[in-house]
C-alpha atoms as a PDB file:
ATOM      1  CA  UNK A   1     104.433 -61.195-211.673  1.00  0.00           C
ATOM      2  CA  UNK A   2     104.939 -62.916-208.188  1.00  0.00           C
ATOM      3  CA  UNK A   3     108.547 -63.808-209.694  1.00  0.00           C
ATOM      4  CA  UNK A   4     109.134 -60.279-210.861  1.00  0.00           C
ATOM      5  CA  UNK A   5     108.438 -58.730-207.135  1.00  0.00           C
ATOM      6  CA  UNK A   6     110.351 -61.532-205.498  1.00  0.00           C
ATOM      7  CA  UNK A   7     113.070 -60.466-207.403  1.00  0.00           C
ATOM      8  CA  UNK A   8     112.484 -56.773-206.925  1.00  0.00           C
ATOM      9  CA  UNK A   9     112.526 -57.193-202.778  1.00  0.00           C
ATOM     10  CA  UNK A  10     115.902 -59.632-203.105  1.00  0.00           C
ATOM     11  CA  UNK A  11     117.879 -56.969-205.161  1.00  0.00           C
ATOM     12  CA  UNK A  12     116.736 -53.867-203.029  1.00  0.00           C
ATOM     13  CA  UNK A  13     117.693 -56.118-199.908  1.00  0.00           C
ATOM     14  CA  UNK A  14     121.136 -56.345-201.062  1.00  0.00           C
ATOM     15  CA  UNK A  15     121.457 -53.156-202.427  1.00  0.00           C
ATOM     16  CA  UNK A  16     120.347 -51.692-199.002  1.00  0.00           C
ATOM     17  CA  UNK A  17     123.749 -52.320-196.934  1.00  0.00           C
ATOM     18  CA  UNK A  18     125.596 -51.114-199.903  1.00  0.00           C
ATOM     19  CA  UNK A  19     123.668 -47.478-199.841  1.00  0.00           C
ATOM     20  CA  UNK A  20     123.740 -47.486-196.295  1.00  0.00           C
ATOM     21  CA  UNK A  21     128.058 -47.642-196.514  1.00  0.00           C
ATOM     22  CA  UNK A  22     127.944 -45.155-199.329  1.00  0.00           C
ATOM     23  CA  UNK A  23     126.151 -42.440-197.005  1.00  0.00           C
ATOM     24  CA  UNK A  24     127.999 -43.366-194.213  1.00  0.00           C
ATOM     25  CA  UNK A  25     130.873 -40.875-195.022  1.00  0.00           C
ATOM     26  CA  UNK A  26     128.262 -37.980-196.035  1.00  0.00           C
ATOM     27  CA  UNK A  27     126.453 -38.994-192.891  1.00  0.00           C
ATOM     28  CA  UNK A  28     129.588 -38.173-190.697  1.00  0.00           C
ATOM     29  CA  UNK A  29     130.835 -35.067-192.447  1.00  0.00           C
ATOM     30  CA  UNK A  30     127.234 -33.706-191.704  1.00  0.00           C
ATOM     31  CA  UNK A  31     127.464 -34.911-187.857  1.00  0.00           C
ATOM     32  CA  UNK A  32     131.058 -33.376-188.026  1.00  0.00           C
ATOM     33  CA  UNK A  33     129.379 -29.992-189.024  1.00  0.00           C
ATOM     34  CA  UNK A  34     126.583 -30.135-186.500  1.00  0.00           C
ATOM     35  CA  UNK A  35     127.202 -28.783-183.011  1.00  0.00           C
ATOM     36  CA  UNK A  36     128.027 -31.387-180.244  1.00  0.00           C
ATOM     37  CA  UNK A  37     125.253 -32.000-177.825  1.00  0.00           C
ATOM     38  CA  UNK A  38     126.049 -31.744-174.058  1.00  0.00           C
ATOM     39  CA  UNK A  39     127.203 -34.632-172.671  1.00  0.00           C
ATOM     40  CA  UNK A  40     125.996 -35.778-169.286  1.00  0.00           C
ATOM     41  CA  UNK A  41     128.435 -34.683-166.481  1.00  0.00           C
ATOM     42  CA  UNK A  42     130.022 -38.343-165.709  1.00  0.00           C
ATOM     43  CA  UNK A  43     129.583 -39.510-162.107  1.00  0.00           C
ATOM     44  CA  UNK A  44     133.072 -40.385-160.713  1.00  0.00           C
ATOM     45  CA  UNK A  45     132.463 -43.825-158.595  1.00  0.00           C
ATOM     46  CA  UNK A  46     135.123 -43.572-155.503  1.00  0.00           C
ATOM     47  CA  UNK A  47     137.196 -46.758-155.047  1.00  0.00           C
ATOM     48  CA  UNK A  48     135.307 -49.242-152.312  1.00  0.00           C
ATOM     49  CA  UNK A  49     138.379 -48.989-150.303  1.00  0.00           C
ATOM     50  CA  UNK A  50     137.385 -45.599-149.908  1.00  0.00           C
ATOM     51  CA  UNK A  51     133.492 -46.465-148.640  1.00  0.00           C
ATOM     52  CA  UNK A  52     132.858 -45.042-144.879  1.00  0.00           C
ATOM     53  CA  UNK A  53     130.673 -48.220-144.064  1.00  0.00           C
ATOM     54  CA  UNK A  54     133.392 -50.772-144.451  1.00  0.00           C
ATOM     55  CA  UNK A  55     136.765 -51.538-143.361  1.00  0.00           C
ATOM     56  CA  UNK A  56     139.566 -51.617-146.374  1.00  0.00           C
ATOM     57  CA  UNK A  57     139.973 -55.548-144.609  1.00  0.00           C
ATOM     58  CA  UNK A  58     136.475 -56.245-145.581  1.00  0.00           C
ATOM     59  CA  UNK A  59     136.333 -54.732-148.538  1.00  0.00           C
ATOM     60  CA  UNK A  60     139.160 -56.758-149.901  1.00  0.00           C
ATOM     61  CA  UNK A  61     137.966 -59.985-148.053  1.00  0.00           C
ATOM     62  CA  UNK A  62     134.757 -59.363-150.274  1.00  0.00           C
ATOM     63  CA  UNK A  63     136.086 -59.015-153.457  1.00  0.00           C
ATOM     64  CA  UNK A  64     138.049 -61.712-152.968  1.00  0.00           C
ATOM     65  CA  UNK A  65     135.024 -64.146-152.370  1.00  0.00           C
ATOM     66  CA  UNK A  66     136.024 -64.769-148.757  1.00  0.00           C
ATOM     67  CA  UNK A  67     134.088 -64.578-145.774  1.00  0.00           C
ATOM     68  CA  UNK A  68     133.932 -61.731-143.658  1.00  0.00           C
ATOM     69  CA  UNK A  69     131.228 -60.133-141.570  1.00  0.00           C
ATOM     70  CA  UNK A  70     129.398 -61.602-138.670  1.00  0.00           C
ATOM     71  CA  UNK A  71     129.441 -65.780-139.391  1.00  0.00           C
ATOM     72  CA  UNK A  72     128.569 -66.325-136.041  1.00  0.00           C
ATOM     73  CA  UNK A  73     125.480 -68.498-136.508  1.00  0.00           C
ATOM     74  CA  UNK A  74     127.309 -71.055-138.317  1.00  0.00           C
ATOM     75  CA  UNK A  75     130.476 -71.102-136.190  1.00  0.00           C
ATOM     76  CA  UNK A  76     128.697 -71.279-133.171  1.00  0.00           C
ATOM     77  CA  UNK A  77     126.956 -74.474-134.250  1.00  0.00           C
ATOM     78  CA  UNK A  78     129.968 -76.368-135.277  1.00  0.00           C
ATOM     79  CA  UNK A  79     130.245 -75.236-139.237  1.00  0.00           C
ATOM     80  CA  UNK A  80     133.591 -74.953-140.354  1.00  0.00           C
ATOM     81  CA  UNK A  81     134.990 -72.254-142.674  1.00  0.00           C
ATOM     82  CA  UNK A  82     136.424 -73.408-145.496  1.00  0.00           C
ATOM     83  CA  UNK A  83     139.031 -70.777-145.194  1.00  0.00           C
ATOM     84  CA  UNK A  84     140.398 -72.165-141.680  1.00  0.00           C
ATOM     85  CA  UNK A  85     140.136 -75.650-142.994  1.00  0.00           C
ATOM     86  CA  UNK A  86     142.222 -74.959-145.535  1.00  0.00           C
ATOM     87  CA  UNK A  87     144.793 -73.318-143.666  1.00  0.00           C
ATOM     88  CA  UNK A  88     144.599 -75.796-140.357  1.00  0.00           C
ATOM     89  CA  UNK A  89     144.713 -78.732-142.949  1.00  0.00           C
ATOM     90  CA  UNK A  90     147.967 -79.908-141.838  1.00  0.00           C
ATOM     91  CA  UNK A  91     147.164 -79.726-137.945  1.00  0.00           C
ATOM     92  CA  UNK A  92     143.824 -81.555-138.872  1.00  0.00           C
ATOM     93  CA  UNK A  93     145.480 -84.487-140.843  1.00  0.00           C
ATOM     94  CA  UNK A  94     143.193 -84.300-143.812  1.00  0.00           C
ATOM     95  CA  UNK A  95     143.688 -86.981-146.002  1.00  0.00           C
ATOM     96  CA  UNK A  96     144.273 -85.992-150.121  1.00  0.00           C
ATOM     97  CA  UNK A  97     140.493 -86.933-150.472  1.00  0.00           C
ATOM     98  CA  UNK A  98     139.314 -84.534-148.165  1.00  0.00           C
ATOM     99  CA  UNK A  99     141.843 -81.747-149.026  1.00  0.00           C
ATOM    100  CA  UNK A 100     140.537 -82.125-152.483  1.00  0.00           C
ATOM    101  CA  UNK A 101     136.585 -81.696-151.458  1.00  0.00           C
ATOM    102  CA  UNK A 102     137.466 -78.877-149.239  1.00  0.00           C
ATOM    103  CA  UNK A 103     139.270 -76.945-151.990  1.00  0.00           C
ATOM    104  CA  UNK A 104     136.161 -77.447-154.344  1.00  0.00           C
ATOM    105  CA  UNK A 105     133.646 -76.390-151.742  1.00  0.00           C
ATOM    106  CA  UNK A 106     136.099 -73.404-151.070  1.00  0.00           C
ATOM    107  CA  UNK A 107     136.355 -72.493-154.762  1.00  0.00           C
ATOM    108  CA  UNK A 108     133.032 -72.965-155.496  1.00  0.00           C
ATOM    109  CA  UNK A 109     132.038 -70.589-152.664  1.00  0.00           C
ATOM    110  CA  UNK A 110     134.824 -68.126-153.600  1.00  0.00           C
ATOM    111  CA  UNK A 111     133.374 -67.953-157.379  1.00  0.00           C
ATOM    112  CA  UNK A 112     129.783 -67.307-156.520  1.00  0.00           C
ATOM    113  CA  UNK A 113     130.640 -64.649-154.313  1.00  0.00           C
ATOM    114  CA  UNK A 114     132.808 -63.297-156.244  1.00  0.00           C
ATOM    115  CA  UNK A 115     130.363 -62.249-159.180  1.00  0.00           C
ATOM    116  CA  UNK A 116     128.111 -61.121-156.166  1.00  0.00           C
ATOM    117  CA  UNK A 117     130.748 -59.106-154.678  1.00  0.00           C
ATOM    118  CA  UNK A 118     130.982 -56.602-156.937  1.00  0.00           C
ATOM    119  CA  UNK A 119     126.956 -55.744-157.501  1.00  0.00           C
ATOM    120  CA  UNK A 120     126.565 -55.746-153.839  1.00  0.00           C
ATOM    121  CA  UNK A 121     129.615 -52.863-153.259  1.00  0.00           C
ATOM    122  CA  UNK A 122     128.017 -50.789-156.363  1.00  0.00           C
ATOM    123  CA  UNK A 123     124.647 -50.906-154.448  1.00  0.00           C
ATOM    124  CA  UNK A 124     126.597 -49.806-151.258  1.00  0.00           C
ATOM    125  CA  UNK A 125     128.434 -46.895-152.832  1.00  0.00           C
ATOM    126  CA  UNK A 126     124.981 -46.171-154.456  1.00  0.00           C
ATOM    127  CA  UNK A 127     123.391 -45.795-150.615  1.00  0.00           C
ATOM    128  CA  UNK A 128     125.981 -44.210-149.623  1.00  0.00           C
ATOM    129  CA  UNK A 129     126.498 -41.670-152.656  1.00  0.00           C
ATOM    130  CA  UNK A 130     122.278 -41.181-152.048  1.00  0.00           C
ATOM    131  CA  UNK A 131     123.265 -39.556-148.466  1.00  0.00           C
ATOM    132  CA  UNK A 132     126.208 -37.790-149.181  1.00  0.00           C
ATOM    133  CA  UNK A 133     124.154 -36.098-151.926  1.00  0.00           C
ATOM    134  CA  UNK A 134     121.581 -34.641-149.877  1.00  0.00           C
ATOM    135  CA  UNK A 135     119.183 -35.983-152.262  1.00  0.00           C
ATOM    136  CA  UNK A 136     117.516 -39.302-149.881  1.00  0.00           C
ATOM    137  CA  UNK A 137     113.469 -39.572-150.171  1.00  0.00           C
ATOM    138  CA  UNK A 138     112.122 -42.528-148.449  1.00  0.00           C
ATOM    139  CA  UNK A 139     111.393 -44.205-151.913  1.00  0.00           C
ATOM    140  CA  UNK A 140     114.818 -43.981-152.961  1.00  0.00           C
ATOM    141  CA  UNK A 141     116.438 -45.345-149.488  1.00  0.00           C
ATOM    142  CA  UNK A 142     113.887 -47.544-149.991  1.00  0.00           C
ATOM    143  CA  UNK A 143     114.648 -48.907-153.210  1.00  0.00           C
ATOM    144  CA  UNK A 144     118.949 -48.857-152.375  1.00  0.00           C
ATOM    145  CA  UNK A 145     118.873 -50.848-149.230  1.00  0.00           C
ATOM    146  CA  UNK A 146     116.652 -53.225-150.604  1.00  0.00           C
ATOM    147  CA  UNK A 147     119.353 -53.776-153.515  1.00  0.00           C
ATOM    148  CA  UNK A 148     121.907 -53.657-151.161  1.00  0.00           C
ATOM    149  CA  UNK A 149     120.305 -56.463-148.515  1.00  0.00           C
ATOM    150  CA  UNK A 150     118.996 -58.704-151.196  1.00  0.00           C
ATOM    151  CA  UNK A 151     122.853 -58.905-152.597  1.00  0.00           C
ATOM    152  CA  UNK A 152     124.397 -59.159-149.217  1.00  0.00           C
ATOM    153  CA  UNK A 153     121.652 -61.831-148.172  1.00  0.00           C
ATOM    154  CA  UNK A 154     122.874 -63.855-151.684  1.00  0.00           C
ATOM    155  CA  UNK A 155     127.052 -63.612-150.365  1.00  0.00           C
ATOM    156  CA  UNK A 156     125.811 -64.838-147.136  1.00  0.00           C
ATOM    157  CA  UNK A 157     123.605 -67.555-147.931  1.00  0.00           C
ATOM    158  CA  UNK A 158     127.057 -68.650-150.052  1.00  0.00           C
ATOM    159  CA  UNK A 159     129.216 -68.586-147.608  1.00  0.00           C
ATOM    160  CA  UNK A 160     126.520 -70.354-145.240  1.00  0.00           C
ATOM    161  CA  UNK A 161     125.980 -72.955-147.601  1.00  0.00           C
ATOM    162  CA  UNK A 162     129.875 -74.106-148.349  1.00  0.00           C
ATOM    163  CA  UNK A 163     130.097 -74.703-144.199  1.00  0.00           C
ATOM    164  CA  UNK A 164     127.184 -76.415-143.859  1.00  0.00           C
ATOM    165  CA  UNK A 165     129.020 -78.815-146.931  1.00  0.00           C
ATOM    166  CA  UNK A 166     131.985 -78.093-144.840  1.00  0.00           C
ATOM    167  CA  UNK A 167     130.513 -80.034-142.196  1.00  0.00           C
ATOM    168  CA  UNK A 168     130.024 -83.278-143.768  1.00  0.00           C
ATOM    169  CA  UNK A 169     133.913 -83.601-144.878  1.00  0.00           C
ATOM    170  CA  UNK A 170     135.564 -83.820-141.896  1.00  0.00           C
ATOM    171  CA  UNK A 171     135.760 -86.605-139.037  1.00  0.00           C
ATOM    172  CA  UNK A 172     134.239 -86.354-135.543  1.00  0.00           C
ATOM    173  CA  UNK A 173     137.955 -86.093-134.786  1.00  0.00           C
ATOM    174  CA  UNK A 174     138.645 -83.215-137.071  1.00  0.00           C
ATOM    175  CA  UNK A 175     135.612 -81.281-135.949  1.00  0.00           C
ATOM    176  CA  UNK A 176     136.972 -81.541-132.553  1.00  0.00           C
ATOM    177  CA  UNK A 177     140.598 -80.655-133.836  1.00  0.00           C
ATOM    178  CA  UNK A 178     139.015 -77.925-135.427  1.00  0.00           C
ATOM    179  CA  UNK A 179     136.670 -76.189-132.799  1.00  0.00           C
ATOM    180  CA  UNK A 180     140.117 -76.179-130.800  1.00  0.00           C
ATOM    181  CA  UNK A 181     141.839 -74.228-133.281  1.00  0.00           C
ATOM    182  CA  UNK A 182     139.240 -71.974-133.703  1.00  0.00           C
ATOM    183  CA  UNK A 183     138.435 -70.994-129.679  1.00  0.00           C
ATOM    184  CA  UNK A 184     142.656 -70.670-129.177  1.00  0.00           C
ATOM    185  CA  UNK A 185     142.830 -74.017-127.275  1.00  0.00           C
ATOM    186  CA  UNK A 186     144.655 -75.899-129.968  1.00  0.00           C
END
């Protein structure tokens, strides 16, 4: 009898999908007949160039993984960007080697922030869309500008973290060459 139910369960198993396509089409004639239910007015998401917190610049210099914003802390302390290295490489005589670590740190950085990038200007547009609705409570500013700093403290802390590797690439020399470039003196 254990035999006979086995088989019983196996052939209504595989006879299942085959009912299930056979009152598919009645299934969709009836859903065809019923009236439609409301759909939810869609929310039309403005273009991030069009956010009144950020510069078009910036918002294109984020997307694009780059560094923007205030990088002061690291540039004052001697941390290159890997965006000026790359461009000054010439003027700071990098050898292949060191072009080729630079590059890495610099696409390394710009990939990470670039899957950040977009999160981060969704939970903007979200703040912002909050006030230009009318509808802020504390909980709800809350919530958004914790989103928001938590994703803007993740692009930072990547871009923080490919100059301090920045550091470590170049000469004494080069450092010098570099903090030239960058205060207009070279």
């Amino acid at each position: 009898m254990t035999h006979r139910i086995a088989s019983a369960l196996v052939a209504a198993a595989l006879a299942a999908p085959l009912l299930a396509l056979s009152a598919a089409p009645a299934a969709a004639e009836a859903m065809d007949d019923a009236k439609p239910a409301a759909k939810p007015a869609k929310k039309e998401k403005r273009p991030y160039t069009e956010a009144v917190s950020r510069s078009r610049e910036e918002i294109e210099a984020i997307l694009a993984g780059e560094e923007w914003g205030d990088d002061s802390v690291a540039g004052a302390y001697g941390y290159p960007s890997p965006g000026r290295v790359i461009r000054w490489s010439g003027r700071l005589n990098l050898s292949p080697g060191q072009l080729d670590q630079v590059y890495e740190i610099h696409d390394d950085m710009v990939m990470w922030a670039k899957m950040i990038a977009p999160k981060f200007l969704d939970a903007e547009a979200e703040l912002e869309e909050l006030f230009r609705s009318g509808r802020t409570t504390p909980g709800m500013i809350r919530k958004l500008t914790e989103e928001s700093a938590a994703l803007e403290a993740q692009l930072r802390a990547i871009h923080l973290s490919a100059r301090a590797k920045m550091r470590s690439k170049l000469t004494r020399e080069q450092m010098r060459a570099y903090d030239l470039f960058v205060s207009g003196e070279g």
